[in-house]
C-alpha atoms as a PDB file:
ATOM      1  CA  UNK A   1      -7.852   2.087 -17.480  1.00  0.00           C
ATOM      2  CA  UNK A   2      -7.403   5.380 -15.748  1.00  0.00           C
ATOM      3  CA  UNK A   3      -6.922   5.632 -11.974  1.00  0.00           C
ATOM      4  CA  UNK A   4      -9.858   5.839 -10.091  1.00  0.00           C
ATOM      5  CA  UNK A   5     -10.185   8.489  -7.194  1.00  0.00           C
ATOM      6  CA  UNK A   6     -10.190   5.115  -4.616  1.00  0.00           C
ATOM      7  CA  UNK A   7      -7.728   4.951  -1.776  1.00  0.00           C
ATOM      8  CA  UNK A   8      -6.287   2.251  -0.551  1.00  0.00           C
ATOM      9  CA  UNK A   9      -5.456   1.705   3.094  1.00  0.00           C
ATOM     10  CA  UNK A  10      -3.215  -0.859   4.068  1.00  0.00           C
ATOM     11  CA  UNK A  11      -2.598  -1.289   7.714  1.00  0.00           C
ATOM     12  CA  UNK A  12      -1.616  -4.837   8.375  1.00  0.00           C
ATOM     13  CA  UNK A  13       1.717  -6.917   6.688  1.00  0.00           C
ATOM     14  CA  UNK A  14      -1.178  -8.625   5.057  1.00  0.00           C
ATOM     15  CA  UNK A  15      -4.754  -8.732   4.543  1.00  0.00           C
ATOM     16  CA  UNK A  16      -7.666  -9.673   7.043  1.00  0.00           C
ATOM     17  CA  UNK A  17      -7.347 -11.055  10.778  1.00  0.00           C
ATOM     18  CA  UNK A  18      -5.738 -14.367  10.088  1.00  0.00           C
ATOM     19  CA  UNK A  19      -1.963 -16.092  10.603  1.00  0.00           C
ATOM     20  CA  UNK A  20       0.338 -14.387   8.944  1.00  0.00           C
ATOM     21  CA  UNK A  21       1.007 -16.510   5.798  1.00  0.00           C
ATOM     22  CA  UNK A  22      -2.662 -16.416   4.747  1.00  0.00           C
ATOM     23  CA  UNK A  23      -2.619 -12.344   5.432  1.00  0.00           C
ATOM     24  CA  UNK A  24       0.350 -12.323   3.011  1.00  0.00           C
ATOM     25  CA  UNK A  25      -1.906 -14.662   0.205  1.00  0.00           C
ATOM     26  CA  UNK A  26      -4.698 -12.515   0.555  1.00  0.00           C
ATOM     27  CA  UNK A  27      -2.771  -9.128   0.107  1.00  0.00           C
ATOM     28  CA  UNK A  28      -0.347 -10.873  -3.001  1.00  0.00           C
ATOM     29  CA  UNK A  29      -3.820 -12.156  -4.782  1.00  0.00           C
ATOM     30  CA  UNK A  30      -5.821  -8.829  -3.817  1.00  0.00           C
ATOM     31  CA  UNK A  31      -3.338  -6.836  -5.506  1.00  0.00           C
ATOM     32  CA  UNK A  32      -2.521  -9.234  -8.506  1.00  0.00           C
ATOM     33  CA  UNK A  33      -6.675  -9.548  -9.355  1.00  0.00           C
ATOM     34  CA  UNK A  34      -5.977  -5.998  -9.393  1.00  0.00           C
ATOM     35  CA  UNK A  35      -3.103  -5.067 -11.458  1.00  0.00           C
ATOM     36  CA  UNK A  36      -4.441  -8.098 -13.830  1.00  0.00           C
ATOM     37  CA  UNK A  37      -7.998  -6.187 -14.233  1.00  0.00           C
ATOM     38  CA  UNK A  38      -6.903  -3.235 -14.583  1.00  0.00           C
ATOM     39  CA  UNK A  39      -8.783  -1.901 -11.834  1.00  0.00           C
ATOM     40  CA  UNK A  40      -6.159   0.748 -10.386  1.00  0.00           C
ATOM     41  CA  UNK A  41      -6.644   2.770  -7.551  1.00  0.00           C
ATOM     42  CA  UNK A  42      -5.330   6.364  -7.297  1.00  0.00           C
ATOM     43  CA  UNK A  43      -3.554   5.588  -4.473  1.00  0.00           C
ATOM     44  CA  UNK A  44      -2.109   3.481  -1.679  1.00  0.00           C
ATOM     45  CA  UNK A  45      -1.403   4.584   1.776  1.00  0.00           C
ATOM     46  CA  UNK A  46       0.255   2.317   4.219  1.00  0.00           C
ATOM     47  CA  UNK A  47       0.586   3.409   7.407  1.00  0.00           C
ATOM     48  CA  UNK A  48       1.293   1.420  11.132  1.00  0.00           C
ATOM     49  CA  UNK A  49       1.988  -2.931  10.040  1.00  0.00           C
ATOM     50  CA  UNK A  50       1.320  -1.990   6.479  1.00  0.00           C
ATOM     51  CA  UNK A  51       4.493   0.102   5.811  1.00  0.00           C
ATOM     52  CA  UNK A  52       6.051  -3.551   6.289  1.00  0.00           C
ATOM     53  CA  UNK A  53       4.907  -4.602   3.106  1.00  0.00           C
ATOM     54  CA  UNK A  54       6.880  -1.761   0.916  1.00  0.00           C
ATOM     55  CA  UNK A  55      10.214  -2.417   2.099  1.00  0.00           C
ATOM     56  CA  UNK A  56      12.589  -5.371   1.108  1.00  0.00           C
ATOM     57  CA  UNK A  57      11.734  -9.006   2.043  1.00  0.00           C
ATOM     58  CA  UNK A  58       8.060  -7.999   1.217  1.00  0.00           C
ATOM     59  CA  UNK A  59       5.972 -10.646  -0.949  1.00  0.00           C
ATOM     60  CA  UNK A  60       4.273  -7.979  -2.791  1.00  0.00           C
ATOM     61  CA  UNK A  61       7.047  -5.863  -3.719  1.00  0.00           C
ATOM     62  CA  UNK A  62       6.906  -6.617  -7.545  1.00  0.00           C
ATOM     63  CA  UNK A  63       3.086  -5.700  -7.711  1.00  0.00           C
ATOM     64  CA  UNK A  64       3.333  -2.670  -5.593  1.00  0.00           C
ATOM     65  CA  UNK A  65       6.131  -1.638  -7.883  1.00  0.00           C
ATOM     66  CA  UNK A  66       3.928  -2.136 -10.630  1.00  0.00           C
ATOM     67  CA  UNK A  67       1.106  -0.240  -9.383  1.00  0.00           C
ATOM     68  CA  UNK A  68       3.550   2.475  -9.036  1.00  0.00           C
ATOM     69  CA  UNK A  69       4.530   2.170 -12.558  1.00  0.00           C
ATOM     70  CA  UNK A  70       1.147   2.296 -13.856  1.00  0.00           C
ATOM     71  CA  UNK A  71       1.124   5.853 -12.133  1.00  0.00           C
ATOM     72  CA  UNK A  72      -0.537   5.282  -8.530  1.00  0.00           C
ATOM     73  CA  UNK A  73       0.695   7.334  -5.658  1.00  0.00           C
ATOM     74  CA  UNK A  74       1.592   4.625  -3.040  1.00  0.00           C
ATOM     75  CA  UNK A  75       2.611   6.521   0.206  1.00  0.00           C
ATOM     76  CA  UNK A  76       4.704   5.222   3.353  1.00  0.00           C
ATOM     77  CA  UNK A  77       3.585   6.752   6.725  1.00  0.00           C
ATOM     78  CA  UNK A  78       7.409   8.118   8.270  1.00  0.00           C
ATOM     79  CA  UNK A  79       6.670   8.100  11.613  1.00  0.00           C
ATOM     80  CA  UNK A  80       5.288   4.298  11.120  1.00  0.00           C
ATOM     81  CA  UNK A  81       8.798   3.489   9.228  1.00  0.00           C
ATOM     82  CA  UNK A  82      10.781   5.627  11.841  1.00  0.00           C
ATOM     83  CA  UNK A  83       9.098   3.216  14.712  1.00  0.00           C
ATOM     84  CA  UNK A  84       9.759   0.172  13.031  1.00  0.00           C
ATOM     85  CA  UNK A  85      13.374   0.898  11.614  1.00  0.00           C
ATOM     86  CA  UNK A  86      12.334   0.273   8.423  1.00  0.00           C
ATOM     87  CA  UNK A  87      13.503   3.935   6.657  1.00  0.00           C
ATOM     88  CA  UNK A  88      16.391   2.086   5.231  1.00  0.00           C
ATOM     89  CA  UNK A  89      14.510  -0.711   3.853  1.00  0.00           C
ATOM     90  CA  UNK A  90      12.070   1.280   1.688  1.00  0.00           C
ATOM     91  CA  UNK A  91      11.545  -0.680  -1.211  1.00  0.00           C
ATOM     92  CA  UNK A  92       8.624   1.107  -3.059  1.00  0.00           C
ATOM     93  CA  UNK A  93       6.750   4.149  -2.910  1.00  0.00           C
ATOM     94  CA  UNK A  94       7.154   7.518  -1.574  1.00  0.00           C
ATOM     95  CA  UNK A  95       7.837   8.163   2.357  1.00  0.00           C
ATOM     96  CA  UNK A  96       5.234  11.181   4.004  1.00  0.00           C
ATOM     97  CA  UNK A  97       3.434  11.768   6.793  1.00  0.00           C
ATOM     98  CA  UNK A  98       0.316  12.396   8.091  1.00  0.00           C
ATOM     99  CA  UNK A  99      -0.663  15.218   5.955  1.00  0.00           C
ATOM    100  CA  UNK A 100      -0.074  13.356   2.795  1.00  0.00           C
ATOM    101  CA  UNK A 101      -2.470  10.465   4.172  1.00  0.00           C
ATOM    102  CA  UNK A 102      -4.816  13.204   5.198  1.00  0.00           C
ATOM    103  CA  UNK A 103      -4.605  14.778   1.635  1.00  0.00           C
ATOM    104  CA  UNK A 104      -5.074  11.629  -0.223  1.00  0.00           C
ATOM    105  CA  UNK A 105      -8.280  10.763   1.970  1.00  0.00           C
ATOM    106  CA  UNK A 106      -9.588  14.202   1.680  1.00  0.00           C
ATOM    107  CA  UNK A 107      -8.967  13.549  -2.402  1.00  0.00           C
ATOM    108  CA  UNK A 108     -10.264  10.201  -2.762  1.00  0.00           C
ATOM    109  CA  UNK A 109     -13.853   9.588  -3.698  1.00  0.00           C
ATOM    110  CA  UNK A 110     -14.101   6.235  -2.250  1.00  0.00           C
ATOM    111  CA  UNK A 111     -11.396   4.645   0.801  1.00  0.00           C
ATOM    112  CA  UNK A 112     -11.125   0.979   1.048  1.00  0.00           C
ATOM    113  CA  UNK A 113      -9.207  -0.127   4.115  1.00  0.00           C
ATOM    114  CA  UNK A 114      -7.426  -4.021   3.547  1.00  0.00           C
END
């Protein structure tokens, strides 16, 4: 399937307003259903928490490496990496800033925050 024009926000290590473990389960099955069904966005933008998830230790490194293979633009907020002292832990994805958030929102047809 072709990308859509959806963005994807991620702004949590996880998914939803739970403990942490079931955030983690939510986000790993959210983005496996999705990779499985073939039902790609064009791109993923993780900015504050969710830069967390893109560097190494994450649980869903292997399926956001995947997305990124199948040609979505998944984007790590710098300043949110630079706060956290995560820059050196990058494990997927491209490191921006704001303007390359701003661009992909401004592009997408359809944002869906996690």
């Amino acid at each position: 399937m072709l990308q859509s024009e959806t963005l994807v926000t991620i702004t949590r290590a996880g998914m939803g307003h739970a403990d942490e473990a079931l955030q983690q389960s939510l986000l790993t099955t959210w983005l496996t259903l999705t990779l499985e069904n073939d039902m790609l966005p064009g791109a993923v933008a993780c900015y504050t928490d969710g830069v967390k998830v893109a560097c190494e230790g994450s649980p869903v490194i292997e399926q956001l490496r995947e997305l990124e293979s199948r040609g979505v633009h998944v984007i790590l907020c710098k300043t949110c990496l630079d706060r956290f002292g995560l820059a050196d832990q990058v494990a997927v994805g491209v490191i921006g800033g704001m303007g390359d958030i701003i661009a992909a929102q401004t592009k997408a047809k359809k944002v869906v925050a996690l």
